[in-house]
N, C-alpha and C. Protein backbone atom coordinates (compact mmCIF):
# COMPACT_ATOMS: atom_id res chain seq x y z
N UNK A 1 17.87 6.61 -14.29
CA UNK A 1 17.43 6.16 -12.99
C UNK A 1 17.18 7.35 -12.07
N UNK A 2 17.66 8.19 -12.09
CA UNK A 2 18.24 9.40 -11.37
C UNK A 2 16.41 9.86 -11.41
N UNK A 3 15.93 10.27 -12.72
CA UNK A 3 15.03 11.22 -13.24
C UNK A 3 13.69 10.58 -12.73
N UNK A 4 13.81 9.21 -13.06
CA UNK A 4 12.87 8.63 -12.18
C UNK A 4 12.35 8.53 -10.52
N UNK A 5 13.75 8.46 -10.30
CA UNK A 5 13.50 8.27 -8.34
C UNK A 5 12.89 9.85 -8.14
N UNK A 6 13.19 10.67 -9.07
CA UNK A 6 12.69 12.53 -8.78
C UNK A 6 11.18 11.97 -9.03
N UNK A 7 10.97 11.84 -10.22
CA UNK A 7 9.49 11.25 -10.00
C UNK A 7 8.68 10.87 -8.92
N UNK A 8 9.05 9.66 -8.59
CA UNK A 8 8.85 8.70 -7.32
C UNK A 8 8.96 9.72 -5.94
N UNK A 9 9.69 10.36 -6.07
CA UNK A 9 9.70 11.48 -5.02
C UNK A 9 9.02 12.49 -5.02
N UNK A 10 8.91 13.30 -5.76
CA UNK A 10 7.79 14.39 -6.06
C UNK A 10 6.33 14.22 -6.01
N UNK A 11 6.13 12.60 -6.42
CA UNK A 11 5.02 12.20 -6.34
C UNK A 11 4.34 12.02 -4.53
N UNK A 12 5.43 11.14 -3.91
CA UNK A 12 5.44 11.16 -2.29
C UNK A 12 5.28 12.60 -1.76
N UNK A 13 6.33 13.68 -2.10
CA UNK A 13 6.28 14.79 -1.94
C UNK A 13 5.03 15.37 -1.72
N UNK A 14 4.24 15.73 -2.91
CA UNK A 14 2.72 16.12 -3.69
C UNK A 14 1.95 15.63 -2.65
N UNK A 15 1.78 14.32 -2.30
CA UNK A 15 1.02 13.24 -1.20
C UNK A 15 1.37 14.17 0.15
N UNK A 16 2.19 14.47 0.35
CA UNK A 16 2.64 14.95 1.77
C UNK A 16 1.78 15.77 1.86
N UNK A 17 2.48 17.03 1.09
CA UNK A 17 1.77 18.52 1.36
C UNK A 17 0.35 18.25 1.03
N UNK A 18 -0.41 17.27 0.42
CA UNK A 18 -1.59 17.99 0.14
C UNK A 18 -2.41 17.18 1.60
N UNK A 19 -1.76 16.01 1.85
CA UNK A 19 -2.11 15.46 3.14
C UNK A 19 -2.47 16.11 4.54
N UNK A 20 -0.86 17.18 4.71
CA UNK A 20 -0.53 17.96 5.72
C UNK A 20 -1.60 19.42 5.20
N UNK A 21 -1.38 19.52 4.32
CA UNK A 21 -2.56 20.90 4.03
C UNK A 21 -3.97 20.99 4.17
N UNK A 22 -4.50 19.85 3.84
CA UNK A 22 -5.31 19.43 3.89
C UNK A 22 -6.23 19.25 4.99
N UNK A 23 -5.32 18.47 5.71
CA UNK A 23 -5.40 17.88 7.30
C UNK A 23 -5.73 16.55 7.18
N UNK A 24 -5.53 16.11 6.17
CA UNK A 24 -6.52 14.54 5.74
C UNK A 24 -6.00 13.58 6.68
N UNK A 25 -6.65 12.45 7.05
CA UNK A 25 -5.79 11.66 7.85
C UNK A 25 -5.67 10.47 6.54
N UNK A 26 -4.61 10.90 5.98
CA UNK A 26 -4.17 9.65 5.20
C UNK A 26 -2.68 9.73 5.12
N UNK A 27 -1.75 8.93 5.19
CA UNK A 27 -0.59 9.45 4.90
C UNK A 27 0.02 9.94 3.85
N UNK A 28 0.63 10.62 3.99
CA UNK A 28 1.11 11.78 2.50
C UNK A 28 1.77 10.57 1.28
N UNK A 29 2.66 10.01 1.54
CA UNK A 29 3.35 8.62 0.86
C UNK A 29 1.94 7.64 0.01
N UNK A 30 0.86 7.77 0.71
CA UNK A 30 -0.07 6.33 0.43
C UNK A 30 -0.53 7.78 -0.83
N UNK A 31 -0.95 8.82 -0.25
CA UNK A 31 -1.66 9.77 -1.09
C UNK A 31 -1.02 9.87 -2.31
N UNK A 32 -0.26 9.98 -2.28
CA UNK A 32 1.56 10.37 -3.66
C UNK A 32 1.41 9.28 -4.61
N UNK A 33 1.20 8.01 -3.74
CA UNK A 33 1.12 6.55 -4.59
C UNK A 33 -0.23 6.57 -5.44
N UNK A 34 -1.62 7.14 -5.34
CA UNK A 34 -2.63 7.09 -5.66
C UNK A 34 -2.63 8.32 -6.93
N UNK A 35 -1.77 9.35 -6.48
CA UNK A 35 -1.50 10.53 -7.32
C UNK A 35 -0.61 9.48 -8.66
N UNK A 36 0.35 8.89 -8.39
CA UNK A 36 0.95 8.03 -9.23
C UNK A 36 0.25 7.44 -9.99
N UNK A 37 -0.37 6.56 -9.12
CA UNK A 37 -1.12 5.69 -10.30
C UNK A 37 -2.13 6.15 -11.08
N UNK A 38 -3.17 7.76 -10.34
CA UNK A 38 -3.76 8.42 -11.73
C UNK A 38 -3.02 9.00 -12.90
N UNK A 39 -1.97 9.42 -12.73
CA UNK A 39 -0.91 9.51 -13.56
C UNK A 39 -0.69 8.92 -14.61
N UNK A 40 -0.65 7.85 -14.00
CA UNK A 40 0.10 6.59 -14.79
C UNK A 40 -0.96 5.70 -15.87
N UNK A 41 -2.40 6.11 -15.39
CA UNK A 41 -3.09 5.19 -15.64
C UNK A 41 -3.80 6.17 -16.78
N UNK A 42 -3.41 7.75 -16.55
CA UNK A 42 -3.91 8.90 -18.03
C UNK A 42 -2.86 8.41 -18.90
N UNK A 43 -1.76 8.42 -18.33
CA UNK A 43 -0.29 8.49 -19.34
C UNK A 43 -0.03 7.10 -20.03
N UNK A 44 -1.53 6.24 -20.35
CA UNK A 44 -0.94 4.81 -20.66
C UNK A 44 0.20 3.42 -19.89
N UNK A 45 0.72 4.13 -18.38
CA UNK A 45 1.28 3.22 -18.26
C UNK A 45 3.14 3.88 -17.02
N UNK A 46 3.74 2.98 -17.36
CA UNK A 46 5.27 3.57 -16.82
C UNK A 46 6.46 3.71 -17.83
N UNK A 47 7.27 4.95 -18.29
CA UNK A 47 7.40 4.80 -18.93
C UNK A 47 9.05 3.61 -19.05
N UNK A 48 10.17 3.58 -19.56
CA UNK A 48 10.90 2.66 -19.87
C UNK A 48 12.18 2.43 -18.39
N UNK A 49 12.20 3.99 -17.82
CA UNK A 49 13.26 4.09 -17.01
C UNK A 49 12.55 3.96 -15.77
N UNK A 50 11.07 4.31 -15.59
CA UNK A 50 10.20 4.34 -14.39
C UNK A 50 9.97 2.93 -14.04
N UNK A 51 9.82 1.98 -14.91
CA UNK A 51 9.55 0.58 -14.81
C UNK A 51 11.43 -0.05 -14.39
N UNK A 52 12.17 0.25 -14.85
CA UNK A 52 13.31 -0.79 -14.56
C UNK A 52 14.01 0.05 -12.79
N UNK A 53 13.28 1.47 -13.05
CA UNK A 53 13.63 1.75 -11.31
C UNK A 53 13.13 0.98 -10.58
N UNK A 54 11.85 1.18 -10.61
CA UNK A 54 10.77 0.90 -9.25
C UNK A 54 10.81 -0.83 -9.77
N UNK A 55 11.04 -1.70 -10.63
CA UNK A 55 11.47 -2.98 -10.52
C UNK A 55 13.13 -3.51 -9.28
N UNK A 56 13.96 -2.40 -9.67
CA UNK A 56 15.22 -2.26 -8.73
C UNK A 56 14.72 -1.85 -7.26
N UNK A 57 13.95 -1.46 -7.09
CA UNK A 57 13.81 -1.07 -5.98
C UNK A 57 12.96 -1.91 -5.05
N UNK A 58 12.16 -2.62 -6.08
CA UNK A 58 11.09 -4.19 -5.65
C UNK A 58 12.13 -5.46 -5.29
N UNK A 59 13.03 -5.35 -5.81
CA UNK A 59 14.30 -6.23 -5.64
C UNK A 59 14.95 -6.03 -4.30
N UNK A 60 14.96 -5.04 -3.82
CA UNK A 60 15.64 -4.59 -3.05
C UNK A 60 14.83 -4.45 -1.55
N UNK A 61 13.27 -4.54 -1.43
CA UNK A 61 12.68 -4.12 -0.40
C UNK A 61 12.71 -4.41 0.65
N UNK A 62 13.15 -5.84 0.86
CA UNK A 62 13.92 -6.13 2.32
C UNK A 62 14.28 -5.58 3.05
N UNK A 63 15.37 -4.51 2.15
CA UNK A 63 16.20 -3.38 3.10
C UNK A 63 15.54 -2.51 3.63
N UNK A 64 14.42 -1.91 3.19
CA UNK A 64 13.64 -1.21 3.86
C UNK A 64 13.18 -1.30 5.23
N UNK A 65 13.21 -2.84 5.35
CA UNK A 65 12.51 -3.33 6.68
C UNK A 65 12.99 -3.36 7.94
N UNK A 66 14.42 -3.09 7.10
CA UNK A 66 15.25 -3.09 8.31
C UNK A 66 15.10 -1.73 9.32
N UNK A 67 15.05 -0.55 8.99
CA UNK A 67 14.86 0.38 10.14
C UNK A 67 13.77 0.25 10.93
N UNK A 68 12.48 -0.56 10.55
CA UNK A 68 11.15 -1.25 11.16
C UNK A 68 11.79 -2.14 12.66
N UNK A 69 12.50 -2.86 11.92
CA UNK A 69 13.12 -3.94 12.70
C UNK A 69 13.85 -3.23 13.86
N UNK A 70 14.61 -2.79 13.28
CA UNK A 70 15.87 -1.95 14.36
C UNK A 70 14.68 -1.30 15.67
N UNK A 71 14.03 -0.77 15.04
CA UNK A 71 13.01 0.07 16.04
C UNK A 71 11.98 -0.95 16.79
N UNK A 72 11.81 -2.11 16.52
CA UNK A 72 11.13 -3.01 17.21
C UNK A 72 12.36 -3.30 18.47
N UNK A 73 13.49 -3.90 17.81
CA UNK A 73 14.41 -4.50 19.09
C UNK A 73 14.77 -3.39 19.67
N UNK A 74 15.17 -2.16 19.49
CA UNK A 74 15.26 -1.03 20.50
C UNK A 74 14.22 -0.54 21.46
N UNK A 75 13.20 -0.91 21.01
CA UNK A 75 11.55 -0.70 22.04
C UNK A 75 11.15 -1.83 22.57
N UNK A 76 12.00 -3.14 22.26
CA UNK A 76 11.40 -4.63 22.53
C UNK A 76 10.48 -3.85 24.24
N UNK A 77 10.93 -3.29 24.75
CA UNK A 77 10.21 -3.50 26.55
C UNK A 77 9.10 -2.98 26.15
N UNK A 78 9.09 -1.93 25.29
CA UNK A 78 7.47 -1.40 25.45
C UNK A 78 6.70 -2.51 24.36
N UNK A 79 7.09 -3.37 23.11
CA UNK A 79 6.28 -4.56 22.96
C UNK A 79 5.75 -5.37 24.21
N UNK A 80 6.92 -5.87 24.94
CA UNK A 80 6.60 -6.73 26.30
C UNK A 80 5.50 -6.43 27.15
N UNK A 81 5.61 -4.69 27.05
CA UNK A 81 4.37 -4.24 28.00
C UNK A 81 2.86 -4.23 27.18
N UNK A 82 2.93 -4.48 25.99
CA UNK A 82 1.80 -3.76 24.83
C UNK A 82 1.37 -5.46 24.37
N UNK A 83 2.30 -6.36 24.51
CA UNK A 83 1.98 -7.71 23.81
C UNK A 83 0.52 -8.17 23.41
N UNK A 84 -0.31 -7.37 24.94
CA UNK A 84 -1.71 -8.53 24.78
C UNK A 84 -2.70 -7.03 23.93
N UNK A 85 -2.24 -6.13 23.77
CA UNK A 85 -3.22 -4.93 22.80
C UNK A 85 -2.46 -4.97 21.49
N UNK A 86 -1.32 -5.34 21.17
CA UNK A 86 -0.44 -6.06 20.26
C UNK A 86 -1.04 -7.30 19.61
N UNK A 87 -1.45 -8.12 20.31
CA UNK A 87 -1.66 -9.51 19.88
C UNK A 87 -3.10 -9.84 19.57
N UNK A 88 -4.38 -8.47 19.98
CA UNK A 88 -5.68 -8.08 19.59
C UNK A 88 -5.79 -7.71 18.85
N UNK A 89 -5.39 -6.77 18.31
CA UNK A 89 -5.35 -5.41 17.24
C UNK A 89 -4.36 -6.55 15.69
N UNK A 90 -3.69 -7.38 16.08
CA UNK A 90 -3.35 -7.96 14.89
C UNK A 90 -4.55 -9.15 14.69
N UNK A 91 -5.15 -9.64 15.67
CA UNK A 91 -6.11 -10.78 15.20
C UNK A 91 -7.25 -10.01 14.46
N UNK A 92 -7.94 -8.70 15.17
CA UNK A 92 -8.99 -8.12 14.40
C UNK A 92 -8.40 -7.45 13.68
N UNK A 93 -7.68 -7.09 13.12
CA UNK A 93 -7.48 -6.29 11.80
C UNK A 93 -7.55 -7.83 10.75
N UNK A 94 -6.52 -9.10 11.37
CA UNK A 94 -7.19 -9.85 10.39
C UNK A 94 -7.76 -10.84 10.14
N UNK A 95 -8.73 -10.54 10.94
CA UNK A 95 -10.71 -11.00 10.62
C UNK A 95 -11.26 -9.93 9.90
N UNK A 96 -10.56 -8.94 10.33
CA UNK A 96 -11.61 -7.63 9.35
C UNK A 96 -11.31 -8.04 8.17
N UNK A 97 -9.46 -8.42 7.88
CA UNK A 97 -9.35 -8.19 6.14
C UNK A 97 -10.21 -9.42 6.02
N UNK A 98 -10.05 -10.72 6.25
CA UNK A 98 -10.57 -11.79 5.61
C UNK A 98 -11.93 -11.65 5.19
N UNK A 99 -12.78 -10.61 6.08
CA UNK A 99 -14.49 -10.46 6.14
C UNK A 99 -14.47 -9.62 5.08
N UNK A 100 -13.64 -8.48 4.80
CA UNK A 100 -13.84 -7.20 3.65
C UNK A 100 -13.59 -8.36 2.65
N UNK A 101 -12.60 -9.09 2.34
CA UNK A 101 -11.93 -9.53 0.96
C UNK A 101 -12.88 -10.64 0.62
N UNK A 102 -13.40 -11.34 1.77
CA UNK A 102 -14.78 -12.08 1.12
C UNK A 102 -15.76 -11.61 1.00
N UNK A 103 -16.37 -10.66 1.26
CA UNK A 103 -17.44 -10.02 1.17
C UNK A 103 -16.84 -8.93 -0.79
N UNK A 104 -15.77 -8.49 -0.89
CA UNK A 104 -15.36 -7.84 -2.08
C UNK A 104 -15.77 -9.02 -2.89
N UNK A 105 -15.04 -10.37 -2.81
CA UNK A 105 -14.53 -11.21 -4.08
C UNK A 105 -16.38 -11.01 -4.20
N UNK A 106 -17.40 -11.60 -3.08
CA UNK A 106 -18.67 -11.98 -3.12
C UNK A 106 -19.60 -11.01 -4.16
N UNK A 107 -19.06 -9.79 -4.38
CA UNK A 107 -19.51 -8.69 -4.65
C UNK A 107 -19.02 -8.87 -6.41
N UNK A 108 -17.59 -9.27 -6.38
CA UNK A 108 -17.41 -8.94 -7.69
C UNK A 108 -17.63 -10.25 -9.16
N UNK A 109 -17.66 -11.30 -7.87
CA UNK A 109 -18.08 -12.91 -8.55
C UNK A 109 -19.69 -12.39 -9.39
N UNK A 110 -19.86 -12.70 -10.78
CA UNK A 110 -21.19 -12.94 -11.33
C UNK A 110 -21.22 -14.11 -11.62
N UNK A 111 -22.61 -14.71 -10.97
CA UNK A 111 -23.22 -16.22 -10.92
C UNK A 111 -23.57 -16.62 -12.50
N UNK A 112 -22.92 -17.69 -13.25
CA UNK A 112 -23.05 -18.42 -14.13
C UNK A 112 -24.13 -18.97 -13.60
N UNK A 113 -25.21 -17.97 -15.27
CA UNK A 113 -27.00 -19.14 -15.38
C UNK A 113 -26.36 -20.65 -15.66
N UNK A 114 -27.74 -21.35 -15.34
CA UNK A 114 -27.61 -22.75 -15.35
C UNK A 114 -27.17 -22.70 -17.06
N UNK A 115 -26.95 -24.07 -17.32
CA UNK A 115 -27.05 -24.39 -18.83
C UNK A 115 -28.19 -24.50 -19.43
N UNK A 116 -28.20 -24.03 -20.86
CA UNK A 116 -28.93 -23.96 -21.08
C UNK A 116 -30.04 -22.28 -21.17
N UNK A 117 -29.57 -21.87 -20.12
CA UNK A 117 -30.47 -20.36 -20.32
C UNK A 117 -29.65 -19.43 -20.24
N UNK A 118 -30.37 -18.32 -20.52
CA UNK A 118 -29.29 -16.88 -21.13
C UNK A 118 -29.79 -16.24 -20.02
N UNK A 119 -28.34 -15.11 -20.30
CA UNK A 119 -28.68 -14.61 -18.57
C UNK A 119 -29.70 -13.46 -18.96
């Protein structure tokens, strides 16, 4: 388990610096995850101890949420003041996803010819 979370870390790590070096505006963590999965996806896959970590740790993600949380009710006043650019910014972000993810599926759907004819 140990050898794995070094993994999982080095990988975030890698994401950081090349983020911060870079100057990219992506976050170093999202970058690390993409570094992962080319990884993973040359190397056939995860191997036996990488899969039962990051399954333990999918189990567990709740807890994560909690320092999110903590930092919402400690700032609750500046939500109170932010509510109505708060309560915009979550409706259009999701109309945007719903418009990208129908416009993707629209993109990746191929139309079945009628019966009868070959496509």
């Amino acid at each position: 388990m140990l050898s794995a979370l070094t993994q999982l870390l080095i990988f975030q790590l890698a994401g950081e610096v090349i983020a911060r070096g870079l100057n990219l505006p992506l976050p170093g963590p999202v970058l690390g995850m993409l570094l992962l999965f080319l990884a993973l996806a040359i190397r056939g896959g995860p191997g036996h101890e990488l899969q039962t970590t990051s399954q333990n740790l999918l189990q567990h993600l709740s807890l994560l949420f909690v320092p999110a949380g903590t930092g919402i009710m400690v700032h609750l006043h500046r939500v109170a003041d932010e509510w109505v650019a708060l309560l915009l910014s979550l409706l259009v972000s999701t109309f945007a996803t719903l418009v990208v993810t129908a416009l993707a599926m629209k993109l990746c759907q191929h139309p079945t010819p009628p019966q009868g004819e070959t496509p």
